[in-house]
PDB file of N, CA and C in Angstrom:
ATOM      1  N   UNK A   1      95.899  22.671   0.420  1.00  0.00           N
ATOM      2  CA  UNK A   1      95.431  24.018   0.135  1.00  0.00           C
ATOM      3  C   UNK A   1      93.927  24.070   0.315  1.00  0.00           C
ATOM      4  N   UNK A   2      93.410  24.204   1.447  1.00  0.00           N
ATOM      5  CA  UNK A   2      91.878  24.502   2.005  1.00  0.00           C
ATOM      6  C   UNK A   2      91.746  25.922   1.934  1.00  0.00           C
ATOM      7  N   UNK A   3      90.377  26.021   2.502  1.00  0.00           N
ATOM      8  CA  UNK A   3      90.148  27.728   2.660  1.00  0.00           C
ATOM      9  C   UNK A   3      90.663  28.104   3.737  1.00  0.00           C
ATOM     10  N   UNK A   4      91.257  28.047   4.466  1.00  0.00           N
ATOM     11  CA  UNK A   4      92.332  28.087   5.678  1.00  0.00           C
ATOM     12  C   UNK A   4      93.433  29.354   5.004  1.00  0.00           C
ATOM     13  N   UNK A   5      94.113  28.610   3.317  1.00  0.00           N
ATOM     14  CA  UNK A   5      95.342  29.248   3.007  1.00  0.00           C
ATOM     15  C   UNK A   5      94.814  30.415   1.905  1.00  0.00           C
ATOM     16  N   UNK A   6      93.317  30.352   1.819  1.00  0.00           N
ATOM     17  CA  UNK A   6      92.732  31.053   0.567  1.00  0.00           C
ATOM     18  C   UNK A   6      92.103  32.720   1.350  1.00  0.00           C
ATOM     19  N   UNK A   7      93.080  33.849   1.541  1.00  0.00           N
ATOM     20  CA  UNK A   7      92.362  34.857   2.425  1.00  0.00           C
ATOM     21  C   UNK A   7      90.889  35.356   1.779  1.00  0.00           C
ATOM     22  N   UNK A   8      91.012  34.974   0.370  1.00  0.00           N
ATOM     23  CA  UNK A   8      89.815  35.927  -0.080  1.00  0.00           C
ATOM     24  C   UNK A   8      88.219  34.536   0.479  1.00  0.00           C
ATOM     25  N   UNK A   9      88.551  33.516   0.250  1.00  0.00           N
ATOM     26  CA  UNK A   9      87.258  32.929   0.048  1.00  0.00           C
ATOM     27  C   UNK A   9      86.973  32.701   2.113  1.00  0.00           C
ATOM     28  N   UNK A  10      87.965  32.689   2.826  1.00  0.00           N
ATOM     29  CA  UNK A  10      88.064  33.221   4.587  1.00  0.00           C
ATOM     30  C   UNK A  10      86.929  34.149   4.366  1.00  0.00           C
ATOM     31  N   UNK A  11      87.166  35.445   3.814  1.00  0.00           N
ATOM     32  CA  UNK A  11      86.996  36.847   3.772  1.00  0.00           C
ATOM     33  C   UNK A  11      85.179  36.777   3.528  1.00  0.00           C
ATOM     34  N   UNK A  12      84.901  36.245   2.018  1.00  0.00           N
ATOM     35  CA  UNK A  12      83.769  35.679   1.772  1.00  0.00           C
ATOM     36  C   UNK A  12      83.114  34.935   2.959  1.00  0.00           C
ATOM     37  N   UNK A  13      83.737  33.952   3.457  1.00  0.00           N
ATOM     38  CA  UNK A  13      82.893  33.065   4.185  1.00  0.00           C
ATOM     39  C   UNK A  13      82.110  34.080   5.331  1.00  0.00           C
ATOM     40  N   UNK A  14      82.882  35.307   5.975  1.00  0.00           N
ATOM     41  CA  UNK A  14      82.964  35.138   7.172  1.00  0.00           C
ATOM     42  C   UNK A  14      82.269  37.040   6.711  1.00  0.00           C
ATOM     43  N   UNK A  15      81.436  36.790   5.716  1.00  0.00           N
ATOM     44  CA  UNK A  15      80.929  38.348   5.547  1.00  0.00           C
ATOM     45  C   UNK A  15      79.545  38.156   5.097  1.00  0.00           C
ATOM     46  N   UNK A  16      78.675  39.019   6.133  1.00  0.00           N
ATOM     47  CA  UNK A  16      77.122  38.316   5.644  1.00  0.00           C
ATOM     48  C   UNK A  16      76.275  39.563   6.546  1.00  0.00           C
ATOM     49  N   UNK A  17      74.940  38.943   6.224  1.00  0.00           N
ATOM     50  CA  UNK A  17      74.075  39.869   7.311  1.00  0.00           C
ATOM     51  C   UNK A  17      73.372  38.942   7.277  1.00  0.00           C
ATOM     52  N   UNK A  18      72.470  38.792   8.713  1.00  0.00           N
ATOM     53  CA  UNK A  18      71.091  38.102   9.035  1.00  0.00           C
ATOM     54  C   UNK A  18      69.932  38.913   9.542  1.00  0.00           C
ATOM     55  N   UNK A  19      68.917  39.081   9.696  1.00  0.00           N
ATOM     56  CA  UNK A  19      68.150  37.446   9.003  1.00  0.00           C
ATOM     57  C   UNK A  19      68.603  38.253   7.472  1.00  0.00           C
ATOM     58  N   UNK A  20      68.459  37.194   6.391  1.00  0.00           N
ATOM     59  CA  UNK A  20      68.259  37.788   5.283  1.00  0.00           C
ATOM     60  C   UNK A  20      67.135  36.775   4.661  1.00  0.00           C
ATOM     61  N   UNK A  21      65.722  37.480   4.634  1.00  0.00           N
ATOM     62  CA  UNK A  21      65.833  38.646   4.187  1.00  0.00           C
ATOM     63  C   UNK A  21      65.501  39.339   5.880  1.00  0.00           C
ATOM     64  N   UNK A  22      65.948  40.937   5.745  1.00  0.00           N
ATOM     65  CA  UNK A  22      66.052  41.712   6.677  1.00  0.00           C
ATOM     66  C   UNK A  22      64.848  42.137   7.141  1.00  0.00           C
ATOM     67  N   UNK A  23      63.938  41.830   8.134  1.00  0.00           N
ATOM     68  CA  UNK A  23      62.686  42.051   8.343  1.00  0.00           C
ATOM     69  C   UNK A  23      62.621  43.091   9.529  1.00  0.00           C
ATOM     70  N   UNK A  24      61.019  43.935   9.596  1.00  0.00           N
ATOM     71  CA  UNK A  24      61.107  44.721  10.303  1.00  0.00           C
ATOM     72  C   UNK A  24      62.399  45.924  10.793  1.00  0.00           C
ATOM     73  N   UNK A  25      63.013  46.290   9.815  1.00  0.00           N
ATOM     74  CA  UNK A  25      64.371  47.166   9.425  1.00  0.00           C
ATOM     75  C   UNK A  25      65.480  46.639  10.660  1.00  0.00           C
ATOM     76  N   UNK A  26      65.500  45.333  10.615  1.00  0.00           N
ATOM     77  CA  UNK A  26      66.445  45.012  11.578  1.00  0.00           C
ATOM     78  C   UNK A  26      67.518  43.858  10.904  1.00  0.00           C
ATOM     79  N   UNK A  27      68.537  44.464  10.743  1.00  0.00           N
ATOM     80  CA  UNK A  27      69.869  43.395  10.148  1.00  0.00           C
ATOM     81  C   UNK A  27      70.878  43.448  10.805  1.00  0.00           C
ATOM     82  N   UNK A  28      71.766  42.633  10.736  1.00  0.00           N
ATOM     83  CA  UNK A  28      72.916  42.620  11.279  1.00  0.00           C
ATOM     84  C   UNK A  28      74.070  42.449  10.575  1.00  0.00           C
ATOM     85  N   UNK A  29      75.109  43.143  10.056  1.00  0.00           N
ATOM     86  CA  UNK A  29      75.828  42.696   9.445  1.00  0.00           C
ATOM     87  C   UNK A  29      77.453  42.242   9.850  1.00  0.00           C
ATOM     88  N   UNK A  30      78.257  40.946   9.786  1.00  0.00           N
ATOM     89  CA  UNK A  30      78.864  40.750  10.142  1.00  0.00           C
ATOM     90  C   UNK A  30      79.762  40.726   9.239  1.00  0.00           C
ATOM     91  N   UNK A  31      81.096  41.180   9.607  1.00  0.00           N
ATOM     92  CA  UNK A  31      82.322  40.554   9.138  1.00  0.00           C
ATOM     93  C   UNK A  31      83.697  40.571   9.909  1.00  0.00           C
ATOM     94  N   UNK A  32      84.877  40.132   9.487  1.00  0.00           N
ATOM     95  CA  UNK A  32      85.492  39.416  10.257  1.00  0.00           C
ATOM     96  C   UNK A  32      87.091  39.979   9.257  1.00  0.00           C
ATOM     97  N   UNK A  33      87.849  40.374   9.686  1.00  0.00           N
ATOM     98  CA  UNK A  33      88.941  41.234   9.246  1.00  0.00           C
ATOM     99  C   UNK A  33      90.163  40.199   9.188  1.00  0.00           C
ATOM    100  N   UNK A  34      90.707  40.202   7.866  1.00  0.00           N
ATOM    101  CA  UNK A  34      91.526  38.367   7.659  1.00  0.00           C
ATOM    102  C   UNK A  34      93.110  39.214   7.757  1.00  0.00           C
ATOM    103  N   UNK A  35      93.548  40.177   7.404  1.00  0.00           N
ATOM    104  CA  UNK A  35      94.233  40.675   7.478  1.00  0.00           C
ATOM    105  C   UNK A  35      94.703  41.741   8.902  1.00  0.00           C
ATOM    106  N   UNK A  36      95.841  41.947   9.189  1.00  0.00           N
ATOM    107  CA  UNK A  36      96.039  42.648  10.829  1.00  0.00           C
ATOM    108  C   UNK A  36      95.847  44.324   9.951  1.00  0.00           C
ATOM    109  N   UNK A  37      95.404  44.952  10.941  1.00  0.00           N
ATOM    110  CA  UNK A  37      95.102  46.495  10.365  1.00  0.00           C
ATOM    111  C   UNK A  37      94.833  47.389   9.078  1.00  0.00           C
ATOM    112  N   UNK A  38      93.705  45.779   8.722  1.00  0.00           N
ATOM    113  CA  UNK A  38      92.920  46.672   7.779  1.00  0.00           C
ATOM    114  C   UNK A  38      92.053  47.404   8.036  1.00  0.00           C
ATOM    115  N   UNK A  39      91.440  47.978   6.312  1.00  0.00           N
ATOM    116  CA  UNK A  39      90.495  48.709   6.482  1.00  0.00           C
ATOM    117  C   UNK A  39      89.264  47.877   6.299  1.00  0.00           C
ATOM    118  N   UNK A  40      88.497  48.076   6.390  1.00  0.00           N
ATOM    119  CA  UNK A  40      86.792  47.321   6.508  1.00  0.00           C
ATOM    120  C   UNK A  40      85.841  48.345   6.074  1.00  0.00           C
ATOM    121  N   UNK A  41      85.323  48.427   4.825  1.00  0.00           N
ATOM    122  CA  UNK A  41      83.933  48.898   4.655  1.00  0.00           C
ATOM    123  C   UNK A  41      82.690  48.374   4.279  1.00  0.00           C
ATOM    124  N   UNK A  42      81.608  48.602   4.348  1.00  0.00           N
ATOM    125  CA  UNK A  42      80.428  48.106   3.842  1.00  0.00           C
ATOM    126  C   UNK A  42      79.403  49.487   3.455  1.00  0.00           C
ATOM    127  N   UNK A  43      78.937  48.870   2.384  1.00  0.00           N
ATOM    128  CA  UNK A  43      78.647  49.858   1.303  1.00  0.00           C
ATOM    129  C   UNK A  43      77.303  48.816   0.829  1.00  0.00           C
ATOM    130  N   UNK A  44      76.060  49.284   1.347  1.00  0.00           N
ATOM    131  CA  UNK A  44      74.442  48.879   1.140  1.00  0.00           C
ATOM    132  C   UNK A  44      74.103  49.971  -0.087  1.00  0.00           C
ATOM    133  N   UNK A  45      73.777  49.265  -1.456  1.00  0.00           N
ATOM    134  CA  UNK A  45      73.326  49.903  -2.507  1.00  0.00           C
ATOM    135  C   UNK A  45      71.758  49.170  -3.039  1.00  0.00           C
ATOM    136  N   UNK A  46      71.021  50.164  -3.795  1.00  0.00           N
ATOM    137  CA  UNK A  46      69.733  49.532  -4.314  1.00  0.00           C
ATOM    138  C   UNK A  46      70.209  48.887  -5.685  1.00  0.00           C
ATOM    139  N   UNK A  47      69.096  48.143  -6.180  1.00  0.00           N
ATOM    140  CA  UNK A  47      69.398  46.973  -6.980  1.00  0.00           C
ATOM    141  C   UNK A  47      70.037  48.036  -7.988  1.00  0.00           C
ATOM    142  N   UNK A  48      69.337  49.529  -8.189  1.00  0.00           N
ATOM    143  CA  UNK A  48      69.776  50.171  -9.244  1.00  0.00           C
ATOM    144  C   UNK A  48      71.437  51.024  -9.055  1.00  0.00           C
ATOM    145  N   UNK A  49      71.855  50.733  -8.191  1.00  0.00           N
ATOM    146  CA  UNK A  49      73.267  51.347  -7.919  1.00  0.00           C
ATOM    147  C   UNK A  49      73.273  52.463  -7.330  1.00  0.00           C
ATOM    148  N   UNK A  50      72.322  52.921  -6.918  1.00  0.00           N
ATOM    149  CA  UNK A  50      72.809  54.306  -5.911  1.00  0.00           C
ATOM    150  C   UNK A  50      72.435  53.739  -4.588  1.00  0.00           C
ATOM    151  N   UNK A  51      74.406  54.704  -3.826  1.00  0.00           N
ATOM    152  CA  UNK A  51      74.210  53.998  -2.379  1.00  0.00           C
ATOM    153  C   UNK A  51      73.441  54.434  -1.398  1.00  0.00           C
ATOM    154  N   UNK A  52      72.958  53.187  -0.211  1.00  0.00           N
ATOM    155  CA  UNK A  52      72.247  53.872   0.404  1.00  0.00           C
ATOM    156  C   UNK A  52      73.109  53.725   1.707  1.00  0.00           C
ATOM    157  N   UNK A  53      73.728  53.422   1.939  1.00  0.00           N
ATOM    158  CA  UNK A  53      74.153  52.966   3.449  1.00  0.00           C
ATOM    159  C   UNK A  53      76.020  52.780   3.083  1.00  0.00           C
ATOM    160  N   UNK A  54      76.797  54.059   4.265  1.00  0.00           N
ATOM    161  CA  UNK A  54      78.718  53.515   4.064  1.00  0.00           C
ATOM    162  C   UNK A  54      79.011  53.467   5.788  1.00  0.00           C
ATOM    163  N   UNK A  55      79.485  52.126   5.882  1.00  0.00           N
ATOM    164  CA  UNK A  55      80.281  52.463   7.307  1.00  0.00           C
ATOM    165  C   UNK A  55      81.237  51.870   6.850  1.00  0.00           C
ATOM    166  N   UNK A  56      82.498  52.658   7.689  1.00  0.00           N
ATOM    167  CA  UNK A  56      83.414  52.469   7.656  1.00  0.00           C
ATOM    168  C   UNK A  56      84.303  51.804   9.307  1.00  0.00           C
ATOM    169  N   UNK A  57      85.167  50.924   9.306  1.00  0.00           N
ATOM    170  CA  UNK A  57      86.133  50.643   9.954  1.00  0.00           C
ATOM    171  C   UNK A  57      87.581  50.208   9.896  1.00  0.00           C
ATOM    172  N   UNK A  58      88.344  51.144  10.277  1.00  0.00           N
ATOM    173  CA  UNK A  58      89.878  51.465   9.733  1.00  0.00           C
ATOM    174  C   UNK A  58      90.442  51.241  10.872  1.00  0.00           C
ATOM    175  N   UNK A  59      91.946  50.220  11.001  1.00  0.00           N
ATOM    176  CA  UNK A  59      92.628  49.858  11.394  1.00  0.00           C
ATOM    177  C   UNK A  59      92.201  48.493  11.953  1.00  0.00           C
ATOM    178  N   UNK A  60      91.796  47.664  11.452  1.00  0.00           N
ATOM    179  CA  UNK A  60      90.515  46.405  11.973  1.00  0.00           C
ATOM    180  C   UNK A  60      91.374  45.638  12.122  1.00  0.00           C
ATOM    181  N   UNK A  61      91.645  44.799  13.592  1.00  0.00           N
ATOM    182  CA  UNK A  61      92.914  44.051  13.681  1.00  0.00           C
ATOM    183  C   UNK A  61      92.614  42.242  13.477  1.00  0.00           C
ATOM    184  N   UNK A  62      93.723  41.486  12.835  1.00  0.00           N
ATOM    185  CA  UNK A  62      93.032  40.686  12.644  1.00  0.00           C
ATOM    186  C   UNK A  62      92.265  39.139  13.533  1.00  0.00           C
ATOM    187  N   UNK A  63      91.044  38.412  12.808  1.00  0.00           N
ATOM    188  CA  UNK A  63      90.343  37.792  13.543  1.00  0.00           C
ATOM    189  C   UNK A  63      89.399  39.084  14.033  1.00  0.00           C
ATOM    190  N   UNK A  64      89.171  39.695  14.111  1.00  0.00           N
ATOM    191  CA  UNK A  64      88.255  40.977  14.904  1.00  0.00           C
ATOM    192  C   UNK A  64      86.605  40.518  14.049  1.00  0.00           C
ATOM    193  N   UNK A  65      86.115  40.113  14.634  1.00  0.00           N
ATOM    194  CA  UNK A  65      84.825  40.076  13.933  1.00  0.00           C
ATOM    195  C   UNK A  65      83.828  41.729  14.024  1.00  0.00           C
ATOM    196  N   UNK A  66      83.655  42.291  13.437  1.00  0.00           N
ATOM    197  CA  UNK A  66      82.899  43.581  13.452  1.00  0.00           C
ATOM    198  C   UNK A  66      81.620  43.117  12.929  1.00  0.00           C
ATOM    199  N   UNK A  67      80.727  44.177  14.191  1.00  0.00           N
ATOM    200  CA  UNK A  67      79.340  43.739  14.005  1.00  0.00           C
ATOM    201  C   UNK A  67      78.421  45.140  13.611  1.00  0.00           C
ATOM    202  N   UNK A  68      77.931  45.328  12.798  1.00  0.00           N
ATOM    203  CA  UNK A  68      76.717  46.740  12.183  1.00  0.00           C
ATOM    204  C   UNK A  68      75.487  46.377  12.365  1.00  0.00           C
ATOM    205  N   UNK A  69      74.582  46.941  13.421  1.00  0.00           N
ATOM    206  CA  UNK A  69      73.211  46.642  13.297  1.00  0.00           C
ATOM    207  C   UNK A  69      72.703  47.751  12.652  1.00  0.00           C
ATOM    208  N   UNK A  70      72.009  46.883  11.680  1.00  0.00           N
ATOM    209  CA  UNK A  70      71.413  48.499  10.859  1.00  0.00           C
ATOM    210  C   UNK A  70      69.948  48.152  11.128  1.00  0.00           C
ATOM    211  N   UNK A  71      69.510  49.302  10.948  1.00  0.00           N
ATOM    212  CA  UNK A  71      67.966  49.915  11.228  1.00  0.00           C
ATOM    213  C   UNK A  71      66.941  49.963  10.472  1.00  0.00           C
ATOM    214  N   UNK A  72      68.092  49.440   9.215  1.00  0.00           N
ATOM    215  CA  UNK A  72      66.651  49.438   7.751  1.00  0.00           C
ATOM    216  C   UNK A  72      66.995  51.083   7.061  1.00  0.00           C
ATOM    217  N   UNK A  73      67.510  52.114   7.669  1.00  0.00           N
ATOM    218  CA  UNK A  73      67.817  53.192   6.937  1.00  0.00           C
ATOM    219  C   UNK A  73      68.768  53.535   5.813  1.00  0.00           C
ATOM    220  N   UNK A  74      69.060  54.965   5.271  1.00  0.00           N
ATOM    221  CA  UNK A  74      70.137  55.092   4.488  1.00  0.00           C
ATOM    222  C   UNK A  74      70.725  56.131   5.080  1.00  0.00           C
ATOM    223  N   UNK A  75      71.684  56.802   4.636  1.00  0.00           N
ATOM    224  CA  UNK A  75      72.454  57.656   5.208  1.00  0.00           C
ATOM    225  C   UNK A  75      72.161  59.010   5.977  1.00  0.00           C
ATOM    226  N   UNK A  76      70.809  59.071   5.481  1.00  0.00           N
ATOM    227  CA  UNK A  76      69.860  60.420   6.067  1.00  0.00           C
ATOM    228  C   UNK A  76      69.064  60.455   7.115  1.00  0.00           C
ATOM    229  N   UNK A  77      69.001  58.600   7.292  1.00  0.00           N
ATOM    230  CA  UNK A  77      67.992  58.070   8.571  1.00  0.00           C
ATOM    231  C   UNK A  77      66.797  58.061   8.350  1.00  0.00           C
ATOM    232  N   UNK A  78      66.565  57.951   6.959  1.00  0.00           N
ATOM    233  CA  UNK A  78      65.287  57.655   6.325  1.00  0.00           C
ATOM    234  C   UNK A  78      65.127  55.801   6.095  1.00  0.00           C
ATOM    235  N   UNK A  79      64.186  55.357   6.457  1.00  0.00           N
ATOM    236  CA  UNK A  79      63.752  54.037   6.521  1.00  0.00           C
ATOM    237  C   UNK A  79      63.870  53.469   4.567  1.00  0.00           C
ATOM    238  N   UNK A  80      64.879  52.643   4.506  1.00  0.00           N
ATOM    239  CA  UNK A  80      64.598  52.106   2.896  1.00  0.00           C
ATOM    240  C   UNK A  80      62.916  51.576   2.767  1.00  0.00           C
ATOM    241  N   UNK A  81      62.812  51.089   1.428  1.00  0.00           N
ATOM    242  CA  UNK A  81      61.785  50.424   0.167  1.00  0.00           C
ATOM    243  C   UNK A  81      62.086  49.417   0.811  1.00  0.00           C
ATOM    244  N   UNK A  82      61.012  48.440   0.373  1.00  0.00           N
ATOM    245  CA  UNK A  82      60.704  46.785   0.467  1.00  0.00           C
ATOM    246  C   UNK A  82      61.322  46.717  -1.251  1.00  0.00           C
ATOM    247  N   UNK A  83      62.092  45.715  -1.118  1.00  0.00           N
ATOM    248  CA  UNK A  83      63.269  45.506  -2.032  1.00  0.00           C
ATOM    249  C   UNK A  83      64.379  44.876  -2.038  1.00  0.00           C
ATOM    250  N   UNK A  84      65.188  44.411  -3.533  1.00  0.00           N
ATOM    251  CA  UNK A  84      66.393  43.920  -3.376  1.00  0.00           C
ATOM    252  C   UNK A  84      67.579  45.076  -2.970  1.00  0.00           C
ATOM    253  N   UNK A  85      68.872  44.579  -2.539  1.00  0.00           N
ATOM    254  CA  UNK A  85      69.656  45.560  -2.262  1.00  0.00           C
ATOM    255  C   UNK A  85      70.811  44.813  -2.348  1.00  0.00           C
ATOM    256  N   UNK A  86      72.056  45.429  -2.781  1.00  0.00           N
ATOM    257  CA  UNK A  86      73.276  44.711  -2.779  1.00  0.00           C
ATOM    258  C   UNK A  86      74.389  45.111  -1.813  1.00  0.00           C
ATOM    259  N   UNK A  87      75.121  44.361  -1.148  1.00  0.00           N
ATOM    260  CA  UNK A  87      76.066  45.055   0.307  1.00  0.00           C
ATOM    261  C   UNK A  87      77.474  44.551  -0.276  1.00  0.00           C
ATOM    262  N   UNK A  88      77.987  45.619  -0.297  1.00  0.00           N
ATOM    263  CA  UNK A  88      79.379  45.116  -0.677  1.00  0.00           C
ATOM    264  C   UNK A  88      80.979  45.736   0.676  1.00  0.00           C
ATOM    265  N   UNK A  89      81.017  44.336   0.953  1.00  0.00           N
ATOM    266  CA  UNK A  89      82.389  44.401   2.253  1.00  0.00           C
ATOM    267  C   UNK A  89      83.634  43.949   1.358  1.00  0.00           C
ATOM    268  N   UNK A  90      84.295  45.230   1.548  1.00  0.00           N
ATOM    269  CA  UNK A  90      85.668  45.375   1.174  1.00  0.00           C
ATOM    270  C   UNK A  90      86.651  45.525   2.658  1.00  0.00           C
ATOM    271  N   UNK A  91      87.608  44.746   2.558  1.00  0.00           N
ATOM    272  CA  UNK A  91      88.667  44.514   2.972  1.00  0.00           C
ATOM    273  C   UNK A  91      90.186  45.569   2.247  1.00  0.00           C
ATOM    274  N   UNK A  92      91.093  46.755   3.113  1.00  0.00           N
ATOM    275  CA  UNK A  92      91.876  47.052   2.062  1.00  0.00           C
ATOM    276  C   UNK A  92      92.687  47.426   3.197  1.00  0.00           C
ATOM    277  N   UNK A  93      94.547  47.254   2.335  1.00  0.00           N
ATOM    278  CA  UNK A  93      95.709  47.092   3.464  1.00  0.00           C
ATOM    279  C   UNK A  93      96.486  46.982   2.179  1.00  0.00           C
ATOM    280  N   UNK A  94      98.149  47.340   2.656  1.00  0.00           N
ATOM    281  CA  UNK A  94      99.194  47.345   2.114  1.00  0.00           C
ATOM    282  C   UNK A  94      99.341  46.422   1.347  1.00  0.00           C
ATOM    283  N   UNK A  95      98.737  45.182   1.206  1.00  0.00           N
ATOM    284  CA  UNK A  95      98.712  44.062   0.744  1.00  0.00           C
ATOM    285  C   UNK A  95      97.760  44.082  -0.065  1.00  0.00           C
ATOM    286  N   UNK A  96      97.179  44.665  -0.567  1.00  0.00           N
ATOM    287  CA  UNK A  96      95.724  44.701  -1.521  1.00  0.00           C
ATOM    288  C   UNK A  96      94.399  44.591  -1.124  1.00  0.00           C
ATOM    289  N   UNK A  97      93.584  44.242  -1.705  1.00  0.00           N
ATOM    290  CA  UNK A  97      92.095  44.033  -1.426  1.00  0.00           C
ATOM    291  C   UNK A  97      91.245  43.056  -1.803  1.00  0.00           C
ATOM    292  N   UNK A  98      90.003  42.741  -0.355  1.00  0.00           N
ATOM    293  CA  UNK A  98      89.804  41.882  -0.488  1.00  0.00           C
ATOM    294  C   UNK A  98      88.173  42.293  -1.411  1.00  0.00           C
ATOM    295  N   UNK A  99      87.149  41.650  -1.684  1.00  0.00           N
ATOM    296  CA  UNK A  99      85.782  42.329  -1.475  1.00  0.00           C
ATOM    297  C   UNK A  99      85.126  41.369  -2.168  1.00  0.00           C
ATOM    298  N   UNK A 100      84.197  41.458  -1.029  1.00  0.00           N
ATOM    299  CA  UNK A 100      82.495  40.301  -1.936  1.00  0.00           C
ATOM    300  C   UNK A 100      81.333  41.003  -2.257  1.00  0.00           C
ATOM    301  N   UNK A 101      80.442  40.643  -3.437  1.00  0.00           N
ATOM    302  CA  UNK A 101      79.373  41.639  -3.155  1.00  0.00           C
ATOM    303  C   UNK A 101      78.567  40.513  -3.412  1.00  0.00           C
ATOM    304  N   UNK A 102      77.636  40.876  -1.928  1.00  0.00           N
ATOM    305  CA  UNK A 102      76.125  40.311  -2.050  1.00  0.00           C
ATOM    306  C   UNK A 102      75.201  41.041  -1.684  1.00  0.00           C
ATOM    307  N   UNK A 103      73.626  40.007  -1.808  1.00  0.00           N
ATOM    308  CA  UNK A 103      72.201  40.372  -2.217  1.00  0.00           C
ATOM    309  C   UNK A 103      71.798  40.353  -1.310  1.00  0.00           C
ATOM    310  N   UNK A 104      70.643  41.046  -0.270  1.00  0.00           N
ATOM    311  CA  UNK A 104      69.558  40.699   0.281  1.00  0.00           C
ATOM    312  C   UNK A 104      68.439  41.299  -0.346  1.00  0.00           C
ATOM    313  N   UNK A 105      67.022  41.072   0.382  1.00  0.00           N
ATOM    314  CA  UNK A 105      66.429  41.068   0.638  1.00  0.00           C
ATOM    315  C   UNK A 105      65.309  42.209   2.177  1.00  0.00           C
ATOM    316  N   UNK A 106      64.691  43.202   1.578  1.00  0.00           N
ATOM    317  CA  UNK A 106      64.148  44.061   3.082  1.00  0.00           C
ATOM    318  C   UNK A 106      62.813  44.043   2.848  1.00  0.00           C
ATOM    319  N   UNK A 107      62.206  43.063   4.172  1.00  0.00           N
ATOM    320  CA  UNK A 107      60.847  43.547   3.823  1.00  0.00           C
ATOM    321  C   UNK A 107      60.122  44.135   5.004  1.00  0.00           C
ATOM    322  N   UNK A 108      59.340  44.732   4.857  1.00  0.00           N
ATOM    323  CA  UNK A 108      58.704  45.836   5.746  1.00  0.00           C
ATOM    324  C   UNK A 108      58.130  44.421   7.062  1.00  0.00           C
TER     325      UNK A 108
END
């Protein structure tokens, strides 16, 4: 029993953004869909909980690595704060849900 048979800690491994920290409003965020035709979101919030950033990708087949270059903005196309921020990628399908939440880092 490796992380091979474990979908959630797969799910974890294979969900991130670089560089972190995110410099010059340029990130990339990757993840990688463990389940066949899920849903995939990512959801960029400030340390204080209001969101700034939702994309969504629905019907994500699996192995599909999905890639988001973000710009450093929030939903209005306004450039974020130099600051912490938390990104949370959820995984969701007939089968339940997956989701990690992590930290970066944006600095101007």
């Amino acid at each position: 029993a490796g992380a091979a048979s474990d979908p959630q800690k797969v799910f974890e491994d294979n969900a991130f953004v670089y560089p972190n920290p995110v410099r010059n409003s340029q990130g990339i965020f990757k993840m990688e869909a463990v389940r066949d035709g899920a849903n995939l979101t990512l959801k960029i919030y400030t340390i204080t909980g209001t969101l700034v950033r939702e994309q969504s990708y629905p019907g994500t087949a699996v192995g599909n690595i999905v890639t988001f270059d973000w710009d450093g903005t929030n939903q209005s196309g306004h450039k974020v704060g130099r600051g912490l921020y938390y990104y949370v990628i959820r995984e969701e399908d007939g089968s339940g849900t997956l989701q990690t939440v992590k930290k970066m880092a944006v600095i101007p």
